[in-house]
C-alpha atoms as a PDB file:
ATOM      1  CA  UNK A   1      26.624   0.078  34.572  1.00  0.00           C
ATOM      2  CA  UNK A   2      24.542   3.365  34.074  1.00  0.00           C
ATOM      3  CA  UNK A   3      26.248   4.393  30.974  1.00  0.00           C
ATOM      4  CA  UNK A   4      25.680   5.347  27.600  1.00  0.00           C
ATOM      5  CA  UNK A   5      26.692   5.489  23.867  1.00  0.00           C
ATOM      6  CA  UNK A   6      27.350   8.761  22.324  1.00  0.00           C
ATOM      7  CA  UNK A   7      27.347   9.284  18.479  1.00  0.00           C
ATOM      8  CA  UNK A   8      25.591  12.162  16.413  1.00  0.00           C
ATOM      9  CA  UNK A   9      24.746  12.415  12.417  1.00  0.00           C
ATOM     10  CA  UNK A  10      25.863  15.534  11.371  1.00  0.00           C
ATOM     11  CA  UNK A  11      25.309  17.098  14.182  1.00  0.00           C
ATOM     12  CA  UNK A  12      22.020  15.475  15.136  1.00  0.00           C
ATOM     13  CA  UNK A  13      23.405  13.061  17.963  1.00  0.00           C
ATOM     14  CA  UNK A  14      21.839  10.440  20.231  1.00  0.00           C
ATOM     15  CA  UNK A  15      22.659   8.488  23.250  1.00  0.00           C
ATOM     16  CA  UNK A  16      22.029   4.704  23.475  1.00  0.00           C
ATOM     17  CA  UNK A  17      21.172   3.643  26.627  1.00  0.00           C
ATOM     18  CA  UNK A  18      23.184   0.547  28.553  1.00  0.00           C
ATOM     19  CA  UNK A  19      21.583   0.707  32.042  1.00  0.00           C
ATOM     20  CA  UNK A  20      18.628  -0.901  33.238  1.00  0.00           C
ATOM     21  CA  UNK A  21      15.545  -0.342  30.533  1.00  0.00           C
ATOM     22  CA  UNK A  22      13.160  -0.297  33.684  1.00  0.00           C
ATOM     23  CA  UNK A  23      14.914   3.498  34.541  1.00  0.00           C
ATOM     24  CA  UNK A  24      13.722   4.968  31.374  1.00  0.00           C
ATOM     25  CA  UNK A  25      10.487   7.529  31.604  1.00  0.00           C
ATOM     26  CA  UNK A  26       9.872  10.497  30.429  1.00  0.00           C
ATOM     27  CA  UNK A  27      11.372  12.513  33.208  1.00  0.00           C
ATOM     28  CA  UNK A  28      13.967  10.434  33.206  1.00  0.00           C
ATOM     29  CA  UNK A  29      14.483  11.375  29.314  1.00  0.00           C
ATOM     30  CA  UNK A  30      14.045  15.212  29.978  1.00  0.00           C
ATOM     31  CA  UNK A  31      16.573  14.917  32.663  1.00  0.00           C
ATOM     32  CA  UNK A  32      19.302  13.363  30.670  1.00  0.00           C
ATOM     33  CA  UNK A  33      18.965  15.432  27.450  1.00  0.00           C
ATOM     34  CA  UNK A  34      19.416  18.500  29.400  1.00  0.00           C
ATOM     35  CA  UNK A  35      22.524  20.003  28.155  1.00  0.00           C
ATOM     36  CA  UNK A  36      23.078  22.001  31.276  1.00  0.00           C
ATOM     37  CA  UNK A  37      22.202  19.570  34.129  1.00  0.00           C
ATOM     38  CA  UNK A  38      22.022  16.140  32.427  1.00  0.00           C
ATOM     39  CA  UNK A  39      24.350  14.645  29.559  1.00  0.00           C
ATOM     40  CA  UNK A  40      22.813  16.520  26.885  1.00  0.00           C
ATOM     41  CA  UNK A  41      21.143  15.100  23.926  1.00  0.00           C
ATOM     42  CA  UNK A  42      18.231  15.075  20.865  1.00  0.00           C
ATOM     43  CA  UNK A  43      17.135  11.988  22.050  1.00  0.00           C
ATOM     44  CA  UNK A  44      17.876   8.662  23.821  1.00  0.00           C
ATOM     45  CA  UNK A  45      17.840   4.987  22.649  1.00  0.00           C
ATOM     46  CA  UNK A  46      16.980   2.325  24.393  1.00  0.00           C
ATOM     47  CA  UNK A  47      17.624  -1.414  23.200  1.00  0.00           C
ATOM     48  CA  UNK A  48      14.989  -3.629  23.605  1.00  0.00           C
ATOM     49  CA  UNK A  49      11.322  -4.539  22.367  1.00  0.00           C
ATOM     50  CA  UNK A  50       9.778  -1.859  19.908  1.00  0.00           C
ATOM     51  CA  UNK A  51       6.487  -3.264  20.247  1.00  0.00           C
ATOM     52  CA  UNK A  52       3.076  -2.108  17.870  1.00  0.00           C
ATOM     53  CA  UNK A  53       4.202  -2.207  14.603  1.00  0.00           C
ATOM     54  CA  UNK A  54       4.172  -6.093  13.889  1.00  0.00           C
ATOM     55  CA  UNK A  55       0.646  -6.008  15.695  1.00  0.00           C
ATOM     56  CA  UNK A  56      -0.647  -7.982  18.597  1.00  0.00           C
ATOM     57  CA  UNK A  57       0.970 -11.257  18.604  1.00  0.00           C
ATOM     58  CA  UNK A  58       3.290 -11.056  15.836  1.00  0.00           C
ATOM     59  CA  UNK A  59       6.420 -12.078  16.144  1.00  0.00           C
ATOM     60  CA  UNK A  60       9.694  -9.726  15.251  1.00  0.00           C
ATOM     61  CA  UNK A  61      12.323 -11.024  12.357  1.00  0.00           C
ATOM     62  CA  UNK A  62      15.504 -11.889  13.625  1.00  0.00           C
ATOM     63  CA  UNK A  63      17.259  -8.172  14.758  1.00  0.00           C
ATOM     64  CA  UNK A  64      17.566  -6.193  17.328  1.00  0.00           C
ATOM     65  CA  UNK A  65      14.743  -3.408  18.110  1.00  0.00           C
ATOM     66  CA  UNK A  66      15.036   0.066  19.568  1.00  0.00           C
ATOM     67  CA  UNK A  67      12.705   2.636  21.667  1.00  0.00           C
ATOM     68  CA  UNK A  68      13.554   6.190  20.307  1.00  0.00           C
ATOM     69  CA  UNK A  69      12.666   9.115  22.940  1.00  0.00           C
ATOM     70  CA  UNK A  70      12.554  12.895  22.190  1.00  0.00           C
ATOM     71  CA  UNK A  71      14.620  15.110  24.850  1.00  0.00           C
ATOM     72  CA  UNK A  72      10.905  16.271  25.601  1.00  0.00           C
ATOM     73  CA  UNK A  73      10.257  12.653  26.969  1.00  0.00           C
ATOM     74  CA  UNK A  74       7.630  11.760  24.143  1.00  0.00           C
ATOM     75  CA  UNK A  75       8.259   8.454  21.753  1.00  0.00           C
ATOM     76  CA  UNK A  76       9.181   8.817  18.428  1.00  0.00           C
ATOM     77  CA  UNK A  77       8.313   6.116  15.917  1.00  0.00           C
ATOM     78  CA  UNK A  78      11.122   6.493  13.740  1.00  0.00           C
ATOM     79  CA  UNK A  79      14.431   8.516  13.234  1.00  0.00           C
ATOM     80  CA  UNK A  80      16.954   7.896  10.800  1.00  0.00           C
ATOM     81  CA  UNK A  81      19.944   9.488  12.652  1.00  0.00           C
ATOM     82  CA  UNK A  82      18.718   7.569  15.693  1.00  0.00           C
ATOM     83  CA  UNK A  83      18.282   4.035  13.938  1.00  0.00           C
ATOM     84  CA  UNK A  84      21.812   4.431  12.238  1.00  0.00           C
ATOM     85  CA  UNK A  85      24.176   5.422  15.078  1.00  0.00           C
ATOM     86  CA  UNK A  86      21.777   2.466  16.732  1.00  0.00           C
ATOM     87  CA  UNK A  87      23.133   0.264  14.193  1.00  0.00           C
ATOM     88  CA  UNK A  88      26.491   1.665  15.002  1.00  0.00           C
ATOM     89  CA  UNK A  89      26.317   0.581  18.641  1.00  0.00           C
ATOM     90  CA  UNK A  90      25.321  -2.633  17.527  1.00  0.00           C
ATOM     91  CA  UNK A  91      27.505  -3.198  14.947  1.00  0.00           C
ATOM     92  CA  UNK A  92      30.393  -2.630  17.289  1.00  0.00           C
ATOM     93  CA  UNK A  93      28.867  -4.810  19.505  1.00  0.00           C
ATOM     94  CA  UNK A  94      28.584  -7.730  18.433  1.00  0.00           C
ATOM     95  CA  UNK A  95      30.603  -7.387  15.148  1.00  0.00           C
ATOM     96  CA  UNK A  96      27.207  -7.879  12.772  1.00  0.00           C
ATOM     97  CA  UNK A  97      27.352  -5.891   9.754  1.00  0.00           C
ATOM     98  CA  UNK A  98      24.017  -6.002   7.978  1.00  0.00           C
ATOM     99  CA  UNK A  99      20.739  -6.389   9.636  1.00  0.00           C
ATOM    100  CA  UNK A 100      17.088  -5.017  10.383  1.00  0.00           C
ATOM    101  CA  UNK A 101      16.372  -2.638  13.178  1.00  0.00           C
ATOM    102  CA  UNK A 102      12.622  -2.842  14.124  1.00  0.00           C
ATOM    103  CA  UNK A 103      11.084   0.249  15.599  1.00  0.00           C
ATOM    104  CA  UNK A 104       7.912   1.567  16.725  1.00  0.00           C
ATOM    105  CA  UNK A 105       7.757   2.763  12.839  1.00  0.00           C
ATOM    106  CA  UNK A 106       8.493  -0.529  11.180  1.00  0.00           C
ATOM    107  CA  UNK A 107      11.533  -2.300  10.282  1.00  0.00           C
ATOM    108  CA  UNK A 108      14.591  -0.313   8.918  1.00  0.00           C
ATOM    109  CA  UNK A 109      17.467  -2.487   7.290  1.00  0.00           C
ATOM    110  CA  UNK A 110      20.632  -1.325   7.748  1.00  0.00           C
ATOM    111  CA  UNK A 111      24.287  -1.757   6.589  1.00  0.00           C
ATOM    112  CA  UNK A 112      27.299  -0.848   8.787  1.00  0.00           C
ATOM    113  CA  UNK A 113      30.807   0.339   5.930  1.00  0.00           C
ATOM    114  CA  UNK A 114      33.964   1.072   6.468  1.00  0.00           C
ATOM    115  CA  UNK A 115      34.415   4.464   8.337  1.00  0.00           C
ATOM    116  CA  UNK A 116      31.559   4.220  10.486  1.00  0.00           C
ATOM    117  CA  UNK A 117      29.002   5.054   7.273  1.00  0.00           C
ATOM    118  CA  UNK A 118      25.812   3.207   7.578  1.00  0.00           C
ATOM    119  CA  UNK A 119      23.037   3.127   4.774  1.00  0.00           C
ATOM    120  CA  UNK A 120      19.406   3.092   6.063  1.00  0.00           C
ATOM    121  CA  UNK A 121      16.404   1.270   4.292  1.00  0.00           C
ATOM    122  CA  UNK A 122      13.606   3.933   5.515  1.00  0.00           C
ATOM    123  CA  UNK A 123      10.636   2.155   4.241  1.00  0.00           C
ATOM    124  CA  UNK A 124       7.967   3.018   1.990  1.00  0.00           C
ATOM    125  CA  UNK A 125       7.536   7.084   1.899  1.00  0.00           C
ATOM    126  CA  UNK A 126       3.823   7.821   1.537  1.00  0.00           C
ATOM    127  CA  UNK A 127       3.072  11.416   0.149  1.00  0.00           C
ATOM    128  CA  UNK A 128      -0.412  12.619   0.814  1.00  0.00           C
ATOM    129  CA  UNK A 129      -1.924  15.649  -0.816  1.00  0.00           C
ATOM    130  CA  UNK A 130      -0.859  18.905  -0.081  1.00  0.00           C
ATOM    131  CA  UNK A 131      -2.605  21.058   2.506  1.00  0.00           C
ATOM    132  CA  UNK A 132      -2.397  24.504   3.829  1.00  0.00           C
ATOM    133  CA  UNK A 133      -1.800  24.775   7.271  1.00  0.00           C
ATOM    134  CA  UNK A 134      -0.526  27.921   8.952  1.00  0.00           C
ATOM    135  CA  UNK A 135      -0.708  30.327   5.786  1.00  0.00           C
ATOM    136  CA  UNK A 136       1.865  27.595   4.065  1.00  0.00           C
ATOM    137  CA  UNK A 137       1.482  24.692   1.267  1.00  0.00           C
ATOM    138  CA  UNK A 138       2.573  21.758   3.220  1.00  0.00           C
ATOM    139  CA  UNK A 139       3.035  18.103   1.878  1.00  0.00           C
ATOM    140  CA  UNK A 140       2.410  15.036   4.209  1.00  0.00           C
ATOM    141  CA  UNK A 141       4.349  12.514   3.968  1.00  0.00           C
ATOM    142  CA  UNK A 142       4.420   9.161   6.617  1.00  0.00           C
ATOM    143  CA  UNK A 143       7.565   7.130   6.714  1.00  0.00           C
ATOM    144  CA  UNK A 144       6.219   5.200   9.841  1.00  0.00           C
ATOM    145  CA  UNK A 145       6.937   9.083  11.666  1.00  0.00           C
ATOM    146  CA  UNK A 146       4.836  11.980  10.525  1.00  0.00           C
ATOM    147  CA  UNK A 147       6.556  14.666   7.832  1.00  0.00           C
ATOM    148  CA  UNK A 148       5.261  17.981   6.607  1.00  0.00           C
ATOM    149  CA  UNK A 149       7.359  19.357   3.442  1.00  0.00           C
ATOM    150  CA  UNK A 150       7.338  23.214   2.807  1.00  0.00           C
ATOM    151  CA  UNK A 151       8.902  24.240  -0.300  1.00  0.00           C
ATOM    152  CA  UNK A 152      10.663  27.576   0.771  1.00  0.00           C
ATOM    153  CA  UNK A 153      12.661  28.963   4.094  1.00  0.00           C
ATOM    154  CA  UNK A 154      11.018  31.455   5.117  1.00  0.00           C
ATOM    155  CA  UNK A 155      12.841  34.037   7.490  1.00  0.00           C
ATOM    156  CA  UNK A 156      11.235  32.731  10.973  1.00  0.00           C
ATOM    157  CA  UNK A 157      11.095  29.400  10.030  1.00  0.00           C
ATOM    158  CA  UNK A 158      11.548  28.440  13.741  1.00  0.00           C
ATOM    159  CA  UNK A 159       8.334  29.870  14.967  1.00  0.00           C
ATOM    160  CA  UNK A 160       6.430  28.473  11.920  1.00  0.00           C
ATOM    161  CA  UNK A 161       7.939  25.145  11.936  1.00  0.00           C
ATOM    162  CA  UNK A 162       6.527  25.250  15.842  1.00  0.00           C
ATOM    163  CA  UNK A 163       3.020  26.271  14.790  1.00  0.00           C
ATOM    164  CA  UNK A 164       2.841  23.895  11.792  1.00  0.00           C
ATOM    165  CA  UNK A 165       4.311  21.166  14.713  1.00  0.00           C
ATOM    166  CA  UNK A 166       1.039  21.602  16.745  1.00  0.00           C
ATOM    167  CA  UNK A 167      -1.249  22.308  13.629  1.00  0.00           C
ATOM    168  CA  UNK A 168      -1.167  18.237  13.212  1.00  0.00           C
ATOM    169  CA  UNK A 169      -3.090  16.103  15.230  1.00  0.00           C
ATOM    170  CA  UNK A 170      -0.587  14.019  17.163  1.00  0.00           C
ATOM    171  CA  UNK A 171       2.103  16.621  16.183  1.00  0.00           C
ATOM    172  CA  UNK A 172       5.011  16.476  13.227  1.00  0.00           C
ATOM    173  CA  UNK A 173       8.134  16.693  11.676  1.00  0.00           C
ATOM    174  CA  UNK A 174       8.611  20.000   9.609  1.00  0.00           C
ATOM    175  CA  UNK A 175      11.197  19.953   6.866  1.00  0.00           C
ATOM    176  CA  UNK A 176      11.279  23.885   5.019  1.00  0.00           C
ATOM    177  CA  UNK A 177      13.507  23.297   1.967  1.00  0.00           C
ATOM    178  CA  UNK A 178      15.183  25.272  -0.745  1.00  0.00           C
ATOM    179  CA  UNK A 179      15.771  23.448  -4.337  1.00  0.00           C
ATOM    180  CA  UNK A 180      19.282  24.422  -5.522  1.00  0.00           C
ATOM    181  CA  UNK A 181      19.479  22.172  -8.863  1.00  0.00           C
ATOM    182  CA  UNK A 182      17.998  18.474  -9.941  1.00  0.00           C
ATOM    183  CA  UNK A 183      20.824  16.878  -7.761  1.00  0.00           C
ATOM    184  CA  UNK A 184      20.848  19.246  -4.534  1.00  0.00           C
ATOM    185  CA  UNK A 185      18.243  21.095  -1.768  1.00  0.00           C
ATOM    186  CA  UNK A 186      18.979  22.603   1.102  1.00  0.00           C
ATOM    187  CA  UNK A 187      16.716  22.174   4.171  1.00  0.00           C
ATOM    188  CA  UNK A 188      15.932  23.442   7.902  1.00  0.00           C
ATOM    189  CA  UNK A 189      14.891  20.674   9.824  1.00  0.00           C
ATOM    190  CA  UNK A 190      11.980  21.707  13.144  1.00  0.00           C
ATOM    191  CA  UNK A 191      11.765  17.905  14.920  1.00  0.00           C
ATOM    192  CA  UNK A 192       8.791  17.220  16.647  1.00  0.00           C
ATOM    193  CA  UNK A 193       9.324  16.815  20.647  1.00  0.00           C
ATOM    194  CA  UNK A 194      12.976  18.346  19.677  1.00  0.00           C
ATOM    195  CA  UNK A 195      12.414  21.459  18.084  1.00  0.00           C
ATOM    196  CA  UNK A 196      15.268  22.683  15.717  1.00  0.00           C
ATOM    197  CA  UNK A 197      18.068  20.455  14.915  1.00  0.00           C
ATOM    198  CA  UNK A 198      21.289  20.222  12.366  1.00  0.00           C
ATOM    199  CA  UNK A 199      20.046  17.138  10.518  1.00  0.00           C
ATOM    200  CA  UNK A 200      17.735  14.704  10.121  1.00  0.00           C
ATOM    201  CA  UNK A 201      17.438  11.540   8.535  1.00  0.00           C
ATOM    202  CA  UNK A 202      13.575  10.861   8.214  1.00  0.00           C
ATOM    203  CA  UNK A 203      12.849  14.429   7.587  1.00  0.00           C
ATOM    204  CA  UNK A 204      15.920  13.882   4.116  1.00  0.00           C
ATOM    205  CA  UNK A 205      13.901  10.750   3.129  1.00  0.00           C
ATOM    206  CA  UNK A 206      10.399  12.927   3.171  1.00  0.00           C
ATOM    207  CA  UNK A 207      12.439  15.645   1.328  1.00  0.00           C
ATOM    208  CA  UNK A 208      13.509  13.108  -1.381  1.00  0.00           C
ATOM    209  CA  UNK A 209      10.450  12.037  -1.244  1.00  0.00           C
ATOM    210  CA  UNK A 210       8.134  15.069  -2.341  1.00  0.00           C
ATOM    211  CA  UNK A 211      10.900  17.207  -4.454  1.00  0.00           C
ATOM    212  CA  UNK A 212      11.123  13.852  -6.790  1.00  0.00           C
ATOM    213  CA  UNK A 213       7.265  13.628  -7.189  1.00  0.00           C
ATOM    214  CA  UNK A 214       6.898  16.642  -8.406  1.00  0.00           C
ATOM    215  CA  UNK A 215       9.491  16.526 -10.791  1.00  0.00           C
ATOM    216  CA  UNK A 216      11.635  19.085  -8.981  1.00  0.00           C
ATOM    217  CA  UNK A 217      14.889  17.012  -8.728  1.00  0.00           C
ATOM    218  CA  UNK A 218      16.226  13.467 -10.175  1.00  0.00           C
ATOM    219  CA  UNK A 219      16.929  10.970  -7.250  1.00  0.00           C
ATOM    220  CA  UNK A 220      19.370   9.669  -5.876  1.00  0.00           C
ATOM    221  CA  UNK A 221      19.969  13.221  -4.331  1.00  0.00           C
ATOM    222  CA  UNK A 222      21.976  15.495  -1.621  1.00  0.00           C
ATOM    223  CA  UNK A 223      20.231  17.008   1.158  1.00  0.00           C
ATOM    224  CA  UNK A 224      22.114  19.747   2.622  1.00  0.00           C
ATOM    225  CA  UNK A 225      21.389  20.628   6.370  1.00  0.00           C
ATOM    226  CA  UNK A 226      23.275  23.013   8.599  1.00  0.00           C
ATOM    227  CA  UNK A 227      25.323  19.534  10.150  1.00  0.00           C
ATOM    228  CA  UNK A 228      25.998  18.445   6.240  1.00  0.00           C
ATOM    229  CA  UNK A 229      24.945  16.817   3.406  1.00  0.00           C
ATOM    230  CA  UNK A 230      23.430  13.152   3.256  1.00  0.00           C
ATOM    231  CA  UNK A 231      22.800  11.192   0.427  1.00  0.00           C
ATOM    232  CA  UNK A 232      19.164  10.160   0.039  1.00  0.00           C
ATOM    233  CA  UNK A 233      17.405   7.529  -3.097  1.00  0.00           C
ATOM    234  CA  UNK A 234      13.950   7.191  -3.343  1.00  0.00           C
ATOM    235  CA  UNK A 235      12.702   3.979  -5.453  1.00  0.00           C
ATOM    236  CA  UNK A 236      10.365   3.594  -7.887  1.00  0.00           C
ATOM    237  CA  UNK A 237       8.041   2.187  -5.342  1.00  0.00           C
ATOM    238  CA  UNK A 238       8.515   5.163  -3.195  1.00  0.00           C
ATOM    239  CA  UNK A 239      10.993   3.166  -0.428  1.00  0.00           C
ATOM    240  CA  UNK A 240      13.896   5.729   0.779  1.00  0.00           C
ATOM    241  CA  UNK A 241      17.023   4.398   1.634  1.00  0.00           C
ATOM    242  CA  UNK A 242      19.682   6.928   3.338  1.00  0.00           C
ATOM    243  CA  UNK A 243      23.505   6.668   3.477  1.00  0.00           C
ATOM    244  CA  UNK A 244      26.071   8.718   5.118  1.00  0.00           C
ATOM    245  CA  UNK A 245      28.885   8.705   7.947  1.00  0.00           C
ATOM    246  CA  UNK A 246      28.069   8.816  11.815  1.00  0.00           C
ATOM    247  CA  UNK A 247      30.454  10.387  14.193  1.00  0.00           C
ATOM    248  CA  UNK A 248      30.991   8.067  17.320  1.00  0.00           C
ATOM    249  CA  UNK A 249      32.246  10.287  20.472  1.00  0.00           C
ATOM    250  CA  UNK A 250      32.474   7.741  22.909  1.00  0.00           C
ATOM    251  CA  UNK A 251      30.988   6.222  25.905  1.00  0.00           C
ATOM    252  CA  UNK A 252      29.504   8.263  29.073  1.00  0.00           C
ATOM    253  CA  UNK A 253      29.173   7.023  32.453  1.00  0.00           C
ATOM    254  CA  UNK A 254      26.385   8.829  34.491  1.00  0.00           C
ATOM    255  CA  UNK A 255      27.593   9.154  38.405  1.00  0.00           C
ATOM    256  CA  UNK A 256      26.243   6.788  40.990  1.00  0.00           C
ATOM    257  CA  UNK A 257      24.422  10.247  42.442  1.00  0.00           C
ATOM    258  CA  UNK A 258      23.104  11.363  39.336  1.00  0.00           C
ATOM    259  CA  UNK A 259      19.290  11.017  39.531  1.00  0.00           C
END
C-alpha cells in the first residue's frame, strides 16, 4: 500500500511513509511535499535504518529508527516534530509506549501520554561561541542538527534567516527569538531545506538552550511559535527534553497513477 501517516506539531506536520522504502529519493520527496501537485508536507519519514550515528559496525539499541527528509529532498539529522509524531505512528502501531527513536542525529527517547502528547529526550545541546554572520550575533548550537540562535526578530527575518541558512557550511537551522519574561520567548523558526515554518522542535531545544546560558530565562520554559507554545527543559548537563501534544489527521493513500 502506497500510503502515508499524516500528523503535524503545531502546525509543523510530517508524513510517515508506509510504501516501499526503495521509492524514496529526493525527487521523489520534492514531489510529495508539494502542496499543489503532491500531498503536501515539511517533510517525510521513512521507517527503517538511520545509519551513521552509532558508527561503522555498531549495532542499534533495541527501537525503531527513522530517515527524516526536507520537502527540498535533502536529509535532515534530527527534528523534534518529526521524531515525535514518528513516535506517534509507532506508538499506535504496535501499542509501545516508551522507547528510543535512533536517527541520523543520535538516539531520541521518547514517551507516548494520554491525548496524543509525547515528550522528547533531544540529547545533549552543545552551545558554541557566538559569531557574527550576516550583520547578526548568532549562537551555534548542535543537537545532532545544526542551530543558529539570534536574539531579536528583526522585520525581514525571512530573507535573513535564508542568508544566515547558506552562511553555514553544510547549511542550518535559524531560530530569531524574542525574550518575554524568565518563563516565556517567542520565536520565528527559518528550517533548513524547509524554509519558514510554524514550529519546531529542535530549533525550541536550541532556544532553551542558549536563553538559559546566558541567564536570560529559568528552565523548564515555553517557547511560543506562530503554531503554539511547547514546553522545553534543559538539564544541568545541557540534555533538552521537549513535551507537547501532536495532532494526528489521518492516513493518505497516494493513487496507483500518482508518480
Amino acid at each position: 500500500m502506497r500510503s502515508f501517516f499524516r500528523a503535524h506539531g503545531l502546525g509543523n506536520d510530517y508524513l510517515v511513509w508506509e510504501g516501499d522504502p526503495a521509492e524514496v529519493t529526493p525527487d521523489w520527496v520534492r514531489r510529495v511535499c508539494d502542496r499543489h501537485t503532491g500531498v503536501g508536507s515539511d517533510g517525510v519519514l521513512v521507517p527503517g535504518e538511520a545509519p551513521g550515528s552509532a558508527g561503522a559496525g555498531a549495532t542499534w539499541a533495541s527501537g525503531p529508527a527513522v530517515r527524516i527528509f526536507n520537502p527540498d529532498g535533502s536529509e535532515a539529522e534530527k527534528s523534534g516534530n518529526g521524531v515525535r509524531i514518528f513516535a506517534l505512528w509507532w506508538s499506535l502501531k504496535t501499542g509501545e509506549r516508551a522507547f528510543v527513536v535512533h536517527t541520523l542525529g543520535g538516539p531520541v527517547a521518547v514517551q507516548v501520554q494520554p491525548g496524543n502528547t509525547v515528550r522528547a529526550e533531544m540529547g545533549v545541546a552543545r552551545q558554541a561561541p557566538d559569531q557574527q554572520l550576516c550583520g547578526y550575533t548568532t549562537w551555534p548550537v548542535d543537537l545532532g542538527n545544526p542551530h543558529r540562535v539570534v536574539l531579536t526578530i528583526p522585520d525581514d527575518w525571512r530573507t535573513v534567516g535564508a542568508e544566515i541558512e547558506q552562511a553555514v557550511p553544510g547549511r542550518t537551522n535559524v531560530q530569531f527569538v524574542r525574550v518575554i519574561d524568565r518563563s516565556r520567548v517567542e520565536a520565528r523558526i527559518w528550517e533548513r531545506g524547509a524554509g519558514e515554518t510554524t514550529a519546531s522542535g529542535s530549533s525550541a531545544s536550541a532556544i532553551a538552550r542558549v536563553v538559559t546560558a546566558l541567564n536570560l530565562c529559568d528552565t523548564p520554559l515555553t517557547v511560543r511559535m506562530p503554531g503554539g507554545d511547547l514546553w522545553v527543559d534543559v538539564s544541568a548537563t545541557g540534555v533538552a527534553t521537549i513535551d507537547g501534544a501532536i495532532g494526528a489527521i489521518g492516513t493518505i493513500t497516494l493513487d496507483p497513477e500518482w508518480r
